[in-house]
C-alpha atoms as a PDB file:
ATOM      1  CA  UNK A   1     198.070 165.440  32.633  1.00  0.00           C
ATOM      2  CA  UNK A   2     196.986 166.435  29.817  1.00  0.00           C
ATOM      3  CA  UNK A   3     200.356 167.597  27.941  1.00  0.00           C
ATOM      4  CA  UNK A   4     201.682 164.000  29.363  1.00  0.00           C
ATOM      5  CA  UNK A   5     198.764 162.675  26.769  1.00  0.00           C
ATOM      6  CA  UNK A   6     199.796 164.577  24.214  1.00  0.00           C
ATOM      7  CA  UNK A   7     203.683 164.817  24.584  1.00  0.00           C
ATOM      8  CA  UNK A   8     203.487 160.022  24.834  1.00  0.00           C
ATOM      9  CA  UNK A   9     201.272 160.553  21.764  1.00  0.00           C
ATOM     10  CA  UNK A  10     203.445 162.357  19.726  1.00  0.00           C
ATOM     11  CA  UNK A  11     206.099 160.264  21.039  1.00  0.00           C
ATOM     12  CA  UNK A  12     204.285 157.380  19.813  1.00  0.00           C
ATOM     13  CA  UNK A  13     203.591 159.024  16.527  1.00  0.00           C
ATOM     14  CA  UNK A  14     207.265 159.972  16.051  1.00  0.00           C
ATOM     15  CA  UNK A  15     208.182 155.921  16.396  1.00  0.00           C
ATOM     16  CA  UNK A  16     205.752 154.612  14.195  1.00  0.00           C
ATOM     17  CA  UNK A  17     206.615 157.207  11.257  1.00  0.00           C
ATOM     18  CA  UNK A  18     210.437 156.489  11.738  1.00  0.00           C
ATOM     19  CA  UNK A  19     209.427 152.362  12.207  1.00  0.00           C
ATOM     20  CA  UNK A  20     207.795 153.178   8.633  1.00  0.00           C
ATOM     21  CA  UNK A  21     210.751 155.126   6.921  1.00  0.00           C
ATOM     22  CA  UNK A  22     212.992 151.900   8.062  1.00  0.00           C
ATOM     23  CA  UNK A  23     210.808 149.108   6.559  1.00  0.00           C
ATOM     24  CA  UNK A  24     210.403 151.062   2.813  1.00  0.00           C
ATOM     25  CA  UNK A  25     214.276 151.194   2.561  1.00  0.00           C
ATOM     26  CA  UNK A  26     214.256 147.440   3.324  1.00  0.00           C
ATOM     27  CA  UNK A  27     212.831 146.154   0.170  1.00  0.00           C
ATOM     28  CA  UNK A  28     213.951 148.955  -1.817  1.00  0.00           C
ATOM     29  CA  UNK A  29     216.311 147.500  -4.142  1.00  0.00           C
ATOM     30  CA  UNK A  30     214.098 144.514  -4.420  1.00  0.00           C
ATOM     31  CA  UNK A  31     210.513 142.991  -4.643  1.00  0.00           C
ATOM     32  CA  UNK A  32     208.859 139.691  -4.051  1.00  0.00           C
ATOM     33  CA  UNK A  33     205.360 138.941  -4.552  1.00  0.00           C
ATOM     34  CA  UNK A  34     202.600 137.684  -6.641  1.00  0.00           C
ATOM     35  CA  UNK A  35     202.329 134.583  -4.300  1.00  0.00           C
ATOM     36  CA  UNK A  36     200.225 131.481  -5.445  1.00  0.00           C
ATOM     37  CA  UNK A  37     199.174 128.838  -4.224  1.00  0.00           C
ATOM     38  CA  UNK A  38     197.520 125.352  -4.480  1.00  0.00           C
ATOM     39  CA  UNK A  39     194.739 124.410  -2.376  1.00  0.00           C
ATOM     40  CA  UNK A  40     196.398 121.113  -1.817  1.00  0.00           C
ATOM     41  CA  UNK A  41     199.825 123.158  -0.271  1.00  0.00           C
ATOM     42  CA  UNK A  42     200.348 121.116   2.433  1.00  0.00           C
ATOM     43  CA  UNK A  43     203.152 122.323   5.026  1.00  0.00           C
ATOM     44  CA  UNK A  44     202.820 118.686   6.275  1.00  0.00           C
ATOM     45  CA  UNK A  45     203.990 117.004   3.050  1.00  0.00           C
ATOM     46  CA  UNK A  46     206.962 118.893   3.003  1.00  0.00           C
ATOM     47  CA  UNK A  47     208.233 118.261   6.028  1.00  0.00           C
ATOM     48  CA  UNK A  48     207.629 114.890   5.775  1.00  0.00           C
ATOM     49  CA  UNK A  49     209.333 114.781   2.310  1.00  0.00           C
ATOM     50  CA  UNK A  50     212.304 117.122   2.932  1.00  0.00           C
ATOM     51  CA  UNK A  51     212.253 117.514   7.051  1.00  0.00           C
ATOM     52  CA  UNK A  52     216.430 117.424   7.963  1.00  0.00           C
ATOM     53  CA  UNK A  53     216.925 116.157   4.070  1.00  0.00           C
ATOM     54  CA  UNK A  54     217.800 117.571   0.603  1.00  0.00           C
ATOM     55  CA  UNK A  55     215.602 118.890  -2.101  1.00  0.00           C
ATOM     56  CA  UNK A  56     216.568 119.923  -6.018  1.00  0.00           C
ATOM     57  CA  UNK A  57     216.579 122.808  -6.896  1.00  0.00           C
ATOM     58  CA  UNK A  58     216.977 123.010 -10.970  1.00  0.00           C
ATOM     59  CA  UNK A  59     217.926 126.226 -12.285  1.00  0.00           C
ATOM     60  CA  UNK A  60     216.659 128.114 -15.552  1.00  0.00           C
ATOM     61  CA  UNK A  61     218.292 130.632 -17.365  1.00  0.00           C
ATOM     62  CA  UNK A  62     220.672 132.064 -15.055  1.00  0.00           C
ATOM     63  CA  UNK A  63     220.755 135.695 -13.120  1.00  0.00           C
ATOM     64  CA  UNK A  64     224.359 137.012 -14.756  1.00  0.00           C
ATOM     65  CA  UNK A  65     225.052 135.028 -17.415  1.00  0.00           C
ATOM     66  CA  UNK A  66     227.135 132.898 -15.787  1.00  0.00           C
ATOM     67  CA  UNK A  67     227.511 128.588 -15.497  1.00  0.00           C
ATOM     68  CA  UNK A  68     224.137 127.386 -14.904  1.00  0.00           C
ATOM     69  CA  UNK A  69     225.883 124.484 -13.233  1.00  0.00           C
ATOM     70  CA  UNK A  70     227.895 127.464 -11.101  1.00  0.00           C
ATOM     71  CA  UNK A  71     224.442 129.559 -10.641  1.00  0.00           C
ATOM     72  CA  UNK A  72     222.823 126.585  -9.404  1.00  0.00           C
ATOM     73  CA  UNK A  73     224.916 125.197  -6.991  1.00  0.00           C
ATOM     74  CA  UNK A  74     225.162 128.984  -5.544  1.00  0.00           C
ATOM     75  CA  UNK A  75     221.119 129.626  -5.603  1.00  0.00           C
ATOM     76  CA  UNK A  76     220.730 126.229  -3.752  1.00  0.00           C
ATOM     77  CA  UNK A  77     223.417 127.068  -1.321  1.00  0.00           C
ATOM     78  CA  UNK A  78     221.851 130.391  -0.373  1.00  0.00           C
ATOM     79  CA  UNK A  79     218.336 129.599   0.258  1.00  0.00           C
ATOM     80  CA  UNK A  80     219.741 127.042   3.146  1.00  0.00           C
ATOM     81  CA  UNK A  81     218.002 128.435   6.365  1.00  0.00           C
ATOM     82  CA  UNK A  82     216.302 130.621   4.507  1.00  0.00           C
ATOM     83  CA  UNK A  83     212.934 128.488   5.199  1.00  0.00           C
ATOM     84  CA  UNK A  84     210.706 128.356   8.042  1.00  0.00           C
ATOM     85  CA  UNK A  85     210.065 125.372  10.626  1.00  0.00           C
ATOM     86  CA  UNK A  86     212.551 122.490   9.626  1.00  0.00           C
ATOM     87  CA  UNK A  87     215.785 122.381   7.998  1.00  0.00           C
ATOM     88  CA  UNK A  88     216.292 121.795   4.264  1.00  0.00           C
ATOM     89  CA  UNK A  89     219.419 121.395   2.818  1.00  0.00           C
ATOM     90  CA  UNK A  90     218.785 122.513  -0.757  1.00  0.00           C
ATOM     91  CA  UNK A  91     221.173 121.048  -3.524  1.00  0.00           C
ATOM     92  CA  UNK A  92     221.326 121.659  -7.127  1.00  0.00           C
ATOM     93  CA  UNK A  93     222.300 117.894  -7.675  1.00  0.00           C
ATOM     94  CA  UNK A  94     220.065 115.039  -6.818  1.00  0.00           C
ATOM     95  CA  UNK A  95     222.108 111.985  -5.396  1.00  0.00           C
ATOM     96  CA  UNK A  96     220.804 108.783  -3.734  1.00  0.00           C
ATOM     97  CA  UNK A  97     219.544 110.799  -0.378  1.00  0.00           C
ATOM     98  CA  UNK A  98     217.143 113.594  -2.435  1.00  0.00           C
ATOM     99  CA  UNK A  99     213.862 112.957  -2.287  1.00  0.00           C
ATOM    100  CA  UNK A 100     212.561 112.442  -5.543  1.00  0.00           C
ATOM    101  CA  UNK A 101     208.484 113.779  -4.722  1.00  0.00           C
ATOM    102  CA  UNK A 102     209.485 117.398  -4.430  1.00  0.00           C
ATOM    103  CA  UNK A 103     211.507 120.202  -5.724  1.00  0.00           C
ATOM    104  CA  UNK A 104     211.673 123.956  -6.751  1.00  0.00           C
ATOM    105  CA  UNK A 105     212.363 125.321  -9.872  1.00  0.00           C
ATOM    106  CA  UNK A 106     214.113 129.036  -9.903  1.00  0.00           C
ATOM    107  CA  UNK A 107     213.643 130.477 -13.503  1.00  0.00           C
ATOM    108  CA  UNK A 108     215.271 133.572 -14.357  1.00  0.00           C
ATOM    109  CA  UNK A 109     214.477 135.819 -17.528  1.00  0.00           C
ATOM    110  CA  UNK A 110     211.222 134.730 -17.661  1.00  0.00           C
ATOM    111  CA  UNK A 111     208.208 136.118 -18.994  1.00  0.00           C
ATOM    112  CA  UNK A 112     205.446 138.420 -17.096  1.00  0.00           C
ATOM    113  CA  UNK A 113     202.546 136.153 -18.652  1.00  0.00           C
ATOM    114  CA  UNK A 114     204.409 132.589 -17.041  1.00  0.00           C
ATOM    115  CA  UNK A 115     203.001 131.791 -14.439  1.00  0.00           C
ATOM    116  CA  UNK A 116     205.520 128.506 -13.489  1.00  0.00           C
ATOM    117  CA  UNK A 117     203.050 125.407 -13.323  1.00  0.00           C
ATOM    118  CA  UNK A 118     203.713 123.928 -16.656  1.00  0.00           C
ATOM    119  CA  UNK A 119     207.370 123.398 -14.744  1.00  0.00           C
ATOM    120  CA  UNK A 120     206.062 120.494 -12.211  1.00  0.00           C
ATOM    121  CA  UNK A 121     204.737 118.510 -15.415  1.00  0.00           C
ATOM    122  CA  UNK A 122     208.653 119.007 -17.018  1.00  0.00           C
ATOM    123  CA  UNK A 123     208.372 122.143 -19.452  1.00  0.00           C
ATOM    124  CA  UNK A 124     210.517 124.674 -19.563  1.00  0.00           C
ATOM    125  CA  UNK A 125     211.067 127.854 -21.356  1.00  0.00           C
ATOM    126  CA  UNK A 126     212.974 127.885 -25.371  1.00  0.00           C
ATOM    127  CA  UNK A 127     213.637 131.349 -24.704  1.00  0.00           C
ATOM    128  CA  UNK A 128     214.603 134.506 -21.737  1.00  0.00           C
ATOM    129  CA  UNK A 129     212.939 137.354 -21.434  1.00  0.00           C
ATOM    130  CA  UNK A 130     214.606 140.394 -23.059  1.00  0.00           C
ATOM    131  CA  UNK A 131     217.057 142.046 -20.427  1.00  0.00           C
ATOM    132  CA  UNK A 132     216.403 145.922 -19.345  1.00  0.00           C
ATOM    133  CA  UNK A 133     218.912 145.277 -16.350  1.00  0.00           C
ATOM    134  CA  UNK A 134     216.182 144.135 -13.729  1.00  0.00           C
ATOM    135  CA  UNK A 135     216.769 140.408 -12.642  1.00  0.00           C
ATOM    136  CA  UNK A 136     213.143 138.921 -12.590  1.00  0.00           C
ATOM    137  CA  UNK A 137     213.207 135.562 -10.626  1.00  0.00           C
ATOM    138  CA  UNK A 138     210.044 133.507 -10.645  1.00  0.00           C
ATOM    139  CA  UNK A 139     210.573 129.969  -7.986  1.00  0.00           C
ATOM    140  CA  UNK A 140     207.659 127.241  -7.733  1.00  0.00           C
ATOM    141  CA  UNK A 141     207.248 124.360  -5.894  1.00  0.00           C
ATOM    142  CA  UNK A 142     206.700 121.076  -7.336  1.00  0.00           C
ATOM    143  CA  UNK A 143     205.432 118.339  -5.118  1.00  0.00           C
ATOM    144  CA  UNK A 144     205.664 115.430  -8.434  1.00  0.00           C
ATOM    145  CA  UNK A 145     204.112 116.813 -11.035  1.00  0.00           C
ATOM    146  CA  UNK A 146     202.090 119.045  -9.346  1.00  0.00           C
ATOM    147  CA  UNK A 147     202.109 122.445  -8.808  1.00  0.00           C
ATOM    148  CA  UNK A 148     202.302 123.829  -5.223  1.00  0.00           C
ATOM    149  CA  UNK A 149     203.119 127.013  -5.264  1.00  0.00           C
ATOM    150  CA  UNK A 150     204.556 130.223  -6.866  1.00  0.00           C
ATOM    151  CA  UNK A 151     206.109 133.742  -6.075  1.00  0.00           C
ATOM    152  CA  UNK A 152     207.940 136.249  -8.381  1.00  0.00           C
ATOM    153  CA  UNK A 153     210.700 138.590  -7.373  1.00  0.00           C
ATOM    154  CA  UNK A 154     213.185 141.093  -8.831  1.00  0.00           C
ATOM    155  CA  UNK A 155     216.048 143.279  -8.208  1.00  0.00           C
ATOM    156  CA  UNK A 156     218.091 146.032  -9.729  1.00  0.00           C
ATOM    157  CA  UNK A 157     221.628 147.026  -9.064  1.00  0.00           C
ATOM    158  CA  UNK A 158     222.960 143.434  -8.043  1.00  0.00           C
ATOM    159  CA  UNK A 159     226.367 142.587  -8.956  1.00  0.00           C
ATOM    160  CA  UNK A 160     225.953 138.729  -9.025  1.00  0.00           C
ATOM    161  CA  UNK A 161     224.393 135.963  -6.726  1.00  0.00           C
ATOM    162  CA  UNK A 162     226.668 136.703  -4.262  1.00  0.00           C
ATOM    163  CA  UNK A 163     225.042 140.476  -3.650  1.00  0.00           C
ATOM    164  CA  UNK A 164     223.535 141.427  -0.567  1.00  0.00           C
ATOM    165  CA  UNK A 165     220.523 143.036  -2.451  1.00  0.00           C
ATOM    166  CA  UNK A 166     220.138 139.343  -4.692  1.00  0.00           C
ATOM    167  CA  UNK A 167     220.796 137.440  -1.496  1.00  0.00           C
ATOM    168  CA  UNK A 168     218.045 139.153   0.537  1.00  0.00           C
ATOM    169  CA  UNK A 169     215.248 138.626  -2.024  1.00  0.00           C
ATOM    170  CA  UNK A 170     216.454 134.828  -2.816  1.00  0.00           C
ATOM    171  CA  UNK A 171     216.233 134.549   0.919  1.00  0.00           C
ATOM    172  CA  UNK A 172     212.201 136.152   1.646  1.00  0.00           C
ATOM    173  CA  UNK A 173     211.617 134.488  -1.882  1.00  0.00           C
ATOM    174  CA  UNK A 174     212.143 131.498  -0.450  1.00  0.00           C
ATOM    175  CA  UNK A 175     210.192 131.728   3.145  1.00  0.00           C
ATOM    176  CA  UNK A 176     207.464 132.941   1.488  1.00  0.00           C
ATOM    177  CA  UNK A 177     207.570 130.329  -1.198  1.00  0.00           C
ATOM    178  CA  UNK A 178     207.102 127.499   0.887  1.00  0.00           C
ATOM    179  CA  UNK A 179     205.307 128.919   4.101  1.00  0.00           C
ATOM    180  CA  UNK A 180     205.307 127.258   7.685  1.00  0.00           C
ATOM    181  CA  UNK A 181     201.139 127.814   8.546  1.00  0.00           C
ATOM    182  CA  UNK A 182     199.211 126.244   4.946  1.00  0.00           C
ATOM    183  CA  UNK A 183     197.934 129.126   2.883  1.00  0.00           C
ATOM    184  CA  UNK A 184     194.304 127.806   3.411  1.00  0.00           C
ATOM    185  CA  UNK A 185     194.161 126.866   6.949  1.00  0.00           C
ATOM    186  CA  UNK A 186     191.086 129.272   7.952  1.00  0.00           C
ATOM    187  CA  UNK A 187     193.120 130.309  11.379  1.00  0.00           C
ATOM    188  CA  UNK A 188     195.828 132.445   9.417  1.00  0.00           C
ATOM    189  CA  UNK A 189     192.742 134.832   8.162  1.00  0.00           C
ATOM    190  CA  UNK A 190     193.552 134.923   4.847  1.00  0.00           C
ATOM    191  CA  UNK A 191     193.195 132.786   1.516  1.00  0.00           C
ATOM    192  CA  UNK A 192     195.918 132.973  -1.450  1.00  0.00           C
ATOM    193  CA  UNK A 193     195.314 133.022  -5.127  1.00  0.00           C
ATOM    194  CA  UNK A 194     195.163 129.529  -6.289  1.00  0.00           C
ATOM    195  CA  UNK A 195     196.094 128.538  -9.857  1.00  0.00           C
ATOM    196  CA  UNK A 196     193.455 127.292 -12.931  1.00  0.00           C
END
């Protein structure tokens, strides 16, 4: 009985430890964090705002060089389903159906020190970061001119957009960006960083 013990815990051991190898090599070519929020993140407001409808995204800078009218409609594009609970379907162009309360910003290039909420009142970076090869993203959420929420994220080794490695951060980027359960409902355990 005994050996049964310790022969299921070292079986149990042996899982975890390879469970663990697997979920460092996930993020490994990437990182998101540095999540912010605003105590008046409501999960509520934007499903009422953008439930089964659009939402801008506006672009700034761009990942690769490339069209920022291009980048944009390619960023917007691949954070579709990306979200949790209801369905957005993120453009890069406003047209009579978008919702004009919210939107996300994705700046790229920008610096450490920004931390994205002069963006909801209109402001936007004169000049990018200097590039060492890393693509640093930073995305907020504007709900009018407020600020809602913020995350930063970067990646080495990407090719373009259309990289697995650039596609997987846009996409956790994104559900962590605008969360389901409200970053300061007391039942999730935890309270964010807030802004100011």
């Amino acid at each position: 009985m005994l050996r049964m013990k310790i022969g299921l815990s070292a079986a149990i051991a042996g899982l975890l430890l390879a469970g663990c190898a697997n979920t460092a090599t996930v993020g490994g070519p990437y990182k998101v964090y540095g999540d912010r929020f605003s105590p008046r993140y409501s999960h509520g407001d934007l499903q009422f705002f953008n439930g089964d409808r659009e939402m801008l995204v506006n672009v700034v800078n761009t990942p690769y060089n490339e069209d920022r009218s291009t980048a944009a409609q390619n960023i917007a594009r691949s954070m579709r389903g990306k979200n949790e609970a209801t369905y957005i379907n993120f453009t890069s162009a406003a047209g009579p159906e978008t919702p004009d309360q919210t939107r996300i910003v994705v700046a790229f290039h920008t610096e450490t020190s920004d931390s994205g909420s002069r963006y909801c009142g209109g402001s936007t970076p004169t000049t990018q970061a200097r590039d060492d090869g890393t693509v640093r993203m930073l995305m907020v959420y504007c709900k009018r001119d407020e600020f809602m929420s913020s995350i930063r994220a970067e990646v080495d080794g990407a090719d373009g957009i259309s990289d697995p490695k650039f596609q997987q951060m846009l996409a956790l980027a994104t559900k962590r960006l605008i969360p389901r359960q409200d970053p300061f409902n007391e039942n999730r355990g935890k309270k964010k960083r807030t802004t100011g």
